[in-house]
N, C-alpha and C. Protein backbone atom coordinates (compact mmCIF):
# COMPACT_ATOMS: atom_id res chain seq x y z
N UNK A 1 -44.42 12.90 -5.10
CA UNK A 1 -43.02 12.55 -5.14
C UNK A 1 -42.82 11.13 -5.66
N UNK A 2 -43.52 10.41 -5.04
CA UNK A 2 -43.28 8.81 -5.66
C UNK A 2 -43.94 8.51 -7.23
N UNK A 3 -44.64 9.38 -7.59
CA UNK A 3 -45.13 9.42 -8.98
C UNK A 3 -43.71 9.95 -10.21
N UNK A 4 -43.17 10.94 -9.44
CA UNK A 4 -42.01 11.28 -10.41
C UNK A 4 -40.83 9.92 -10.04
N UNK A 5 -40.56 9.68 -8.95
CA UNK A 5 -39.61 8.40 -8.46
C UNK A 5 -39.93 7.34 -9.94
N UNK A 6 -41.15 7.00 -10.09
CA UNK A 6 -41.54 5.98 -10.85
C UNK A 6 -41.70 6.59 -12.42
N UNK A 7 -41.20 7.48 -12.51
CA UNK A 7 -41.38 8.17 -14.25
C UNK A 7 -40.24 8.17 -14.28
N UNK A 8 -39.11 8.20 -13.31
CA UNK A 8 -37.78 8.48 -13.67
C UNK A 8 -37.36 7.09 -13.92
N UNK A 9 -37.71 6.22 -12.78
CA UNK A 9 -37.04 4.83 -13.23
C UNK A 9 -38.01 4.19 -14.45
N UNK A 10 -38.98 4.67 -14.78
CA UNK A 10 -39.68 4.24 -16.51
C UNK A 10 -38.72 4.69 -17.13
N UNK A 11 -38.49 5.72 -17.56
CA UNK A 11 -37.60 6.25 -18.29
C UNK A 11 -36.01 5.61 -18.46
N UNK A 12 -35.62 5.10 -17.15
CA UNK A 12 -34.24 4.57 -17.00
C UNK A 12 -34.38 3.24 -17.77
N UNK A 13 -35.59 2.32 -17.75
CA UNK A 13 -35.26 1.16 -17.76
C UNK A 13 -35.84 1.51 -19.10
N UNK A 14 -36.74 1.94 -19.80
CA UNK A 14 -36.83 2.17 -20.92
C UNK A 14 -35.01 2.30 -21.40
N UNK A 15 -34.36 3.27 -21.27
CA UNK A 15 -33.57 3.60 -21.48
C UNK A 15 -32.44 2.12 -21.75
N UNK A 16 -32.45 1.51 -20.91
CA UNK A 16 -31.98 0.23 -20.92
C UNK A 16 -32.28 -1.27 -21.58
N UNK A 17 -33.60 -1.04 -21.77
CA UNK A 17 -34.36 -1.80 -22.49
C UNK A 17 -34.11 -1.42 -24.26
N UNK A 18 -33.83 -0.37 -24.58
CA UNK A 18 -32.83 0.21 -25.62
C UNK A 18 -31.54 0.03 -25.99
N UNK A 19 -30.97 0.21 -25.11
CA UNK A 19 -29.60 -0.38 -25.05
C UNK A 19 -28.91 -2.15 -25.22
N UNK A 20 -30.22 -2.81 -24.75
CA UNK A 20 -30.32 -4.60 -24.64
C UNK A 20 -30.11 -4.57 -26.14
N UNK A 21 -31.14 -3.65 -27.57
CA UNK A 21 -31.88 -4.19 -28.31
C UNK A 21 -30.02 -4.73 -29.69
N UNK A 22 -29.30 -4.15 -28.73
CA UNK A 22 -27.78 -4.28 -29.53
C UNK A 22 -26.72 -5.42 -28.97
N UNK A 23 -26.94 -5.87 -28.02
CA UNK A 23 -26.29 -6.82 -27.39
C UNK A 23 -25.88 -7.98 -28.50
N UNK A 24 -24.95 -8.69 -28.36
CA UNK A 24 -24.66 -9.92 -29.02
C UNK A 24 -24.21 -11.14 -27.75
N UNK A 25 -25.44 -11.97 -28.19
CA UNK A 25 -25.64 -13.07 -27.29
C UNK A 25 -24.65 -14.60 -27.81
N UNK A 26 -24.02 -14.82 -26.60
CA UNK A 26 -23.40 -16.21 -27.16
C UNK A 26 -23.66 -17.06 -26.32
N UNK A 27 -23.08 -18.10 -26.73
CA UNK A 27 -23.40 -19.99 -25.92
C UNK A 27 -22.43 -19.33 -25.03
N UNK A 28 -22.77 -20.11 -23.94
CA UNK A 28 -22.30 -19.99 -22.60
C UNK A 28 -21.50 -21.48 -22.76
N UNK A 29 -19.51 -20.94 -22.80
CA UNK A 29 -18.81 -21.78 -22.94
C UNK A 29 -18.15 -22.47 -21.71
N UNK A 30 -18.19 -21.96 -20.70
CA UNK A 30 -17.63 -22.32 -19.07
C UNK A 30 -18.09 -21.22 -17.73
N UNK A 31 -17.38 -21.78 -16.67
CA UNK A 31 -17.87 -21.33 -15.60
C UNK A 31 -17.24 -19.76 -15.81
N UNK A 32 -18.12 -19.10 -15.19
CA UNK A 32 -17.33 -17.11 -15.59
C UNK A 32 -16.75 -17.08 -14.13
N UNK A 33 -16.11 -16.24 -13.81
CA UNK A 33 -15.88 -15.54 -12.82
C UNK A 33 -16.13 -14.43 -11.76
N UNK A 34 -15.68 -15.18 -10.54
CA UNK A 34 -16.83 -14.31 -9.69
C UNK A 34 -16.39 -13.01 -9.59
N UNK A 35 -16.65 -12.00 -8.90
CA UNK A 35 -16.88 -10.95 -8.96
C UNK A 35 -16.73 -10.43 -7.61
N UNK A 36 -16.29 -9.29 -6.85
CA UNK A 36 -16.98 -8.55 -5.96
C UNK A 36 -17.67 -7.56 -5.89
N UNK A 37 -18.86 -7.35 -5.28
CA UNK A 37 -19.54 -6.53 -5.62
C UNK A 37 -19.14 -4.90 -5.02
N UNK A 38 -18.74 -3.98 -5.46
CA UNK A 38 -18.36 -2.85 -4.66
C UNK A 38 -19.15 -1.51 -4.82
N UNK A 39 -20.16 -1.68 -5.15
CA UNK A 39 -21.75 -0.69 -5.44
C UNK A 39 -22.22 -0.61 -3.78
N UNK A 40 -22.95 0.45 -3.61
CA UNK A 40 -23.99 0.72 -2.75
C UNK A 40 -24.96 0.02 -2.91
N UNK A 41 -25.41 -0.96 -1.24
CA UNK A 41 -26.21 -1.47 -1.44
C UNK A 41 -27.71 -0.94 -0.85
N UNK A 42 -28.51 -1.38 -0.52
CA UNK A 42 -29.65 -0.95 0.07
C UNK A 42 -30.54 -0.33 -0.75
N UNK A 43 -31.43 0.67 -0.15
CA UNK A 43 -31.80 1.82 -0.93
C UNK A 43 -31.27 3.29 -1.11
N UNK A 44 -31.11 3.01 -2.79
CA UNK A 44 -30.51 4.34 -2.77
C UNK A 44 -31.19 5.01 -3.53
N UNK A 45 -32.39 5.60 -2.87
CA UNK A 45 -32.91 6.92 -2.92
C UNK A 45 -33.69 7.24 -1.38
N UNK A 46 -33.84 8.55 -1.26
CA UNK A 46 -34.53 9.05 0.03
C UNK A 46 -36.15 8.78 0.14
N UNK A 47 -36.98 8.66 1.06
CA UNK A 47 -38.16 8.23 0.95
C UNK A 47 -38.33 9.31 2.15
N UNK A 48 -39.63 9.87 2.16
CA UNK A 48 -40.30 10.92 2.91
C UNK A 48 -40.30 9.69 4.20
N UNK A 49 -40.68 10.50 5.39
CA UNK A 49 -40.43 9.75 6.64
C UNK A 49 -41.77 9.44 7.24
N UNK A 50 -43.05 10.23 6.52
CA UNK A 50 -43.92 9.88 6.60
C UNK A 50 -44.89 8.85 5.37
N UNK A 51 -44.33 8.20 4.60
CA UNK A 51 -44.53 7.38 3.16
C UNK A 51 -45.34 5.93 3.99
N UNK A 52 -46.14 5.46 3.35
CA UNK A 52 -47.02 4.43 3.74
C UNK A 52 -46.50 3.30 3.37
N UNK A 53 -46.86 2.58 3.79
CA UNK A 53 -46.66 0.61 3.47
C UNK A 53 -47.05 0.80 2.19
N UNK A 54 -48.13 1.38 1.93
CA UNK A 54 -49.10 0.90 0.43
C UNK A 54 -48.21 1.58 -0.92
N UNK A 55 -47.49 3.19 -0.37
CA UNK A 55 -46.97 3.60 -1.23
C UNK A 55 -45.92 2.88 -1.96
N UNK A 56 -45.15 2.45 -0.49
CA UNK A 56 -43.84 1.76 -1.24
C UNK A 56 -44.31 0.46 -2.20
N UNK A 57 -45.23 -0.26 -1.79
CA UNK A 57 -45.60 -1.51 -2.63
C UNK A 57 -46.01 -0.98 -3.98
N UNK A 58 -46.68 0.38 -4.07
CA UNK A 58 -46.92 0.45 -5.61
C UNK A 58 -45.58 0.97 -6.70
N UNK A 59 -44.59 1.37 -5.66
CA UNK A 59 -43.50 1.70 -6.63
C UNK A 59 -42.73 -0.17 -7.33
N UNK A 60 -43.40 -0.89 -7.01
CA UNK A 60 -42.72 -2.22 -6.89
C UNK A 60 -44.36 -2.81 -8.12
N UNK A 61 -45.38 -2.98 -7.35
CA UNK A 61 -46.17 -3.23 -8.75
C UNK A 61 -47.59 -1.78 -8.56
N UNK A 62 -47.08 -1.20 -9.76
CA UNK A 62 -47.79 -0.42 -10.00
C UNK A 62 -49.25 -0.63 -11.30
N UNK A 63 -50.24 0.39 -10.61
CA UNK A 63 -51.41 0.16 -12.00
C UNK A 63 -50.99 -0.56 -12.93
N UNK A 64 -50.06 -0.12 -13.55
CA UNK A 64 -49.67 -1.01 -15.11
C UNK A 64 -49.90 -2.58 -15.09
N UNK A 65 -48.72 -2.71 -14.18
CA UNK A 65 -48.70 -4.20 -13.53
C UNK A 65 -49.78 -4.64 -13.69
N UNK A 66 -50.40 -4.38 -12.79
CA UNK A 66 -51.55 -4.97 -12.06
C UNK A 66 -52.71 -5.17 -13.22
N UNK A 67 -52.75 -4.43 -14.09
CA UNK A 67 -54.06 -4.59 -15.24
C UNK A 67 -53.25 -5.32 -16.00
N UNK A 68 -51.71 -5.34 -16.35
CA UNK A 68 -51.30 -6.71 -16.84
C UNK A 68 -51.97 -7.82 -16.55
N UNK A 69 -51.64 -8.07 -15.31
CA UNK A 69 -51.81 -9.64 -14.09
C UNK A 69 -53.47 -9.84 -14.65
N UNK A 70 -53.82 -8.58 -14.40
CA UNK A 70 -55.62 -8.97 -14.44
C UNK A 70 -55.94 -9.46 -16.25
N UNK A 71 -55.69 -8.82 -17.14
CA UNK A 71 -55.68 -8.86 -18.62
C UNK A 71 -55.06 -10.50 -18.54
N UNK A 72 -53.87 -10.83 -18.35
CA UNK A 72 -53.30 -12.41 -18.52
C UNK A 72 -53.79 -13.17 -17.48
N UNK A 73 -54.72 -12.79 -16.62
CA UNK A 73 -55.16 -13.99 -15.98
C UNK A 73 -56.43 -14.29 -16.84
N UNK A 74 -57.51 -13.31 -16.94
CA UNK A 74 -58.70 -13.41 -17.52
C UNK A 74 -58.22 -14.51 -18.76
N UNK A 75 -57.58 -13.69 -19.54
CA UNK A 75 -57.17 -14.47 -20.60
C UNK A 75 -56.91 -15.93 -20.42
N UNK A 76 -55.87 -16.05 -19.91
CA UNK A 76 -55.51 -17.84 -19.52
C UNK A 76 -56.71 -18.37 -19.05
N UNK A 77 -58.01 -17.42 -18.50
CA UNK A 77 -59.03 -18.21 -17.95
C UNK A 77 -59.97 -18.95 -19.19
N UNK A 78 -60.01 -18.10 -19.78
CA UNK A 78 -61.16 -18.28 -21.30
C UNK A 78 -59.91 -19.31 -22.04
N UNK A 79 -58.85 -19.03 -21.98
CA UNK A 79 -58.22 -20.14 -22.66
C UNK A 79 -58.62 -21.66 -22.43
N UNK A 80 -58.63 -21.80 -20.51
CA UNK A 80 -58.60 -22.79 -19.76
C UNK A 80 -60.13 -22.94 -20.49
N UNK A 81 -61.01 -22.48 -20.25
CA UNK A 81 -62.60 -22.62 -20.60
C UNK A 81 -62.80 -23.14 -21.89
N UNK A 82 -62.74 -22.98 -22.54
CA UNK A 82 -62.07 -23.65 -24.11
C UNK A 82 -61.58 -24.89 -23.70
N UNK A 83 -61.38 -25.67 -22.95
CA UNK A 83 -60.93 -26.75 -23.56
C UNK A 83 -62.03 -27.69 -22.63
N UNK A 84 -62.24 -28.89 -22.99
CA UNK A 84 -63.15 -29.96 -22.52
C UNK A 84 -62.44 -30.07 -20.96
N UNK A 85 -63.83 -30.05 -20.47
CA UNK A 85 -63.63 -30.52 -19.01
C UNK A 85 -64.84 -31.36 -18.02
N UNK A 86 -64.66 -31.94 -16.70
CA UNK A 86 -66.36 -32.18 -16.37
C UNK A 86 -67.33 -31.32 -15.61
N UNK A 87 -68.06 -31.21 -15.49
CA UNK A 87 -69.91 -30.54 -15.17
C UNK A 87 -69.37 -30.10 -14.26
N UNK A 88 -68.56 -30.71 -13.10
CA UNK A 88 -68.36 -30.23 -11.94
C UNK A 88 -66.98 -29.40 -11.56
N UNK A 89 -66.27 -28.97 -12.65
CA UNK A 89 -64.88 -29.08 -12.72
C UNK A 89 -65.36 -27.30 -11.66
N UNK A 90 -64.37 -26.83 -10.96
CA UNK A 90 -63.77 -25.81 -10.11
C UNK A 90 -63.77 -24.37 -11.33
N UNK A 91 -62.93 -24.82 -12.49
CA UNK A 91 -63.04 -23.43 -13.68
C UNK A 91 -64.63 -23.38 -14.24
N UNK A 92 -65.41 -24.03 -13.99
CA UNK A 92 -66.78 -23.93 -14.71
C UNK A 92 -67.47 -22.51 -13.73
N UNK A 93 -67.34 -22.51 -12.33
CA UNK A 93 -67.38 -20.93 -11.69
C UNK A 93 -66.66 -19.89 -12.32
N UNK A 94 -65.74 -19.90 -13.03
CA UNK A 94 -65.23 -18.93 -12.86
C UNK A 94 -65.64 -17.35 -13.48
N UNK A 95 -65.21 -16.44 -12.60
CA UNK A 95 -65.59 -15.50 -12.80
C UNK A 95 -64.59 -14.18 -13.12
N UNK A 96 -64.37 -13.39 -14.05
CA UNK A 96 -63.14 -12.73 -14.83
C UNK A 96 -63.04 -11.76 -13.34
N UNK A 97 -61.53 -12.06 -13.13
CA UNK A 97 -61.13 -11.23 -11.93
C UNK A 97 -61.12 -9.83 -12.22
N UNK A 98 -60.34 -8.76 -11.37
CA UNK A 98 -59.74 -7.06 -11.28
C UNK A 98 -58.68 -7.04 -10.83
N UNK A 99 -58.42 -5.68 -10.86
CA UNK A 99 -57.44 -5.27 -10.11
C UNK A 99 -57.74 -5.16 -8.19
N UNK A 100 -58.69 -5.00 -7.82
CA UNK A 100 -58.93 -5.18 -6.66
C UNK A 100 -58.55 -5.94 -5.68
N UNK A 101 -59.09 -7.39 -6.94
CA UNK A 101 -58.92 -8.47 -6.42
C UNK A 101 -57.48 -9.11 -6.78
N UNK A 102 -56.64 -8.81 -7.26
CA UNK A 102 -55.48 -9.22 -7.89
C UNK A 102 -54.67 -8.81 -6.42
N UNK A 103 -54.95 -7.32 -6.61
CA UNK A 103 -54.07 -6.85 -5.14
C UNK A 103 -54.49 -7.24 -4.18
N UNK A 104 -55.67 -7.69 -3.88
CA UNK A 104 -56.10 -8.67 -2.61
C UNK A 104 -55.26 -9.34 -2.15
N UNK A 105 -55.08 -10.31 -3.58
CA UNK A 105 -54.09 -11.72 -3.74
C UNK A 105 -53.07 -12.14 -3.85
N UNK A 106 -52.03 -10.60 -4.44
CA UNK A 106 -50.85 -10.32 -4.01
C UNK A 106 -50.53 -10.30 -2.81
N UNK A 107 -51.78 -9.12 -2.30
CA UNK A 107 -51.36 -8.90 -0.57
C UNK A 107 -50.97 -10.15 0.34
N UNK A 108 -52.36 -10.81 -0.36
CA UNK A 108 -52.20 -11.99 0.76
C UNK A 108 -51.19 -13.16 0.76
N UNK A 109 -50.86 -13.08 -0.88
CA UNK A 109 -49.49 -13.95 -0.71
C UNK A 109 -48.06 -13.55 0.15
N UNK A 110 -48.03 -12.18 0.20
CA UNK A 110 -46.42 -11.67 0.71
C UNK A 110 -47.26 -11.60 2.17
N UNK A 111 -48.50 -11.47 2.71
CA UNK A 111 -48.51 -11.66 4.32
C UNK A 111 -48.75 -13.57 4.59
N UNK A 112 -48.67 -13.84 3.70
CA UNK A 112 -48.71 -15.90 3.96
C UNK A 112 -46.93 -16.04 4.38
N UNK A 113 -46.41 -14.91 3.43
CA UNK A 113 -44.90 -15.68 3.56
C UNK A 113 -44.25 -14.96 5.14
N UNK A 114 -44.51 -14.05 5.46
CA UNK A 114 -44.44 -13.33 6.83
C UNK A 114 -44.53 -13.81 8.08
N UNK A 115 -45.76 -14.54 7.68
CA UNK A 115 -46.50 -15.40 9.09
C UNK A 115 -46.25 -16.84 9.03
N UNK A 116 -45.58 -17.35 9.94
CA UNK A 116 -44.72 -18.77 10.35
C UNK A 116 -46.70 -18.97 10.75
N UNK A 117 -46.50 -20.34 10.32
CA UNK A 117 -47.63 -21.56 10.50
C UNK A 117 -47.61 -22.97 10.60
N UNK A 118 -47.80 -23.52 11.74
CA UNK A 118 -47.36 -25.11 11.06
C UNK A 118 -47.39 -25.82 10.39
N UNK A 119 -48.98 -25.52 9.13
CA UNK A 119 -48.76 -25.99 8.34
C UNK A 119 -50.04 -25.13 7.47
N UNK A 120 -49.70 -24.94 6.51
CA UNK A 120 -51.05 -24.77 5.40
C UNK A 120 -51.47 -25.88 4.86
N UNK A 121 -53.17 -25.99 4.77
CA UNK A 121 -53.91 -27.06 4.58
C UNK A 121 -54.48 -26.32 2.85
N UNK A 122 -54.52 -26.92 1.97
CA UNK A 122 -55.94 -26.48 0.68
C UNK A 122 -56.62 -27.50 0.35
């Protein structure tokens, strides 16, 4: 079910991402006006009642994503490596990440922001 959820909204934003390619962009001449919002808010679609933590996070970054993140980090890494640095520098370890580890590091950023601490030390 969440595999078609996520082909339908590909398709939508494709769909929209089509529609951008006609827009006519101008200078932003003054303050616009506000708005009220009168849409449904929340979620609006149904989710099975038995659906996992993990599921919902991949409708948000899915495979694709994620071998993005991994492809442009590697990259920026060999970029960073390329340029002069010293013997001891921190990027001279480095080692081309995954997806494994990407979602590790996602994870652990959205449970850092969850958990109140007095202070983080690095």
């Amino acid at each position: 079910m969440l595999e078609a959820l996520a082909v339908d909204e590909e398709e939508e934003l494709n769909s929209v991402a089509d529609s951008l390619d006609h827009i006519q962009w101008n200078e932003f001449s003054n303050r616009q006006q506000s708005f009220t919002f009168t849409g449904k808010s929340g979620l609006l679609m149904d989710l099975p009642s038995d659906i996992r933590a993990s599921e919902v996070f991949t409708l948000f970054l899915n495979e694709k994503l994620i071998s993005l993140l991994v492809t442009e980090t590697n990259r920026y890494a060999e970029q960073k490596l390329q340029q002069e640095m010293t013997e001891h520098a921190r990027l001279n370890r480095w080692k081309p990440t995954n997806s494994a580890e990407i979602n590790k590091f996602i994870e652990l950023m959205i449970w850092m922001g969850l958990v109140q601490t007095p202070l983080v030390r690095c």
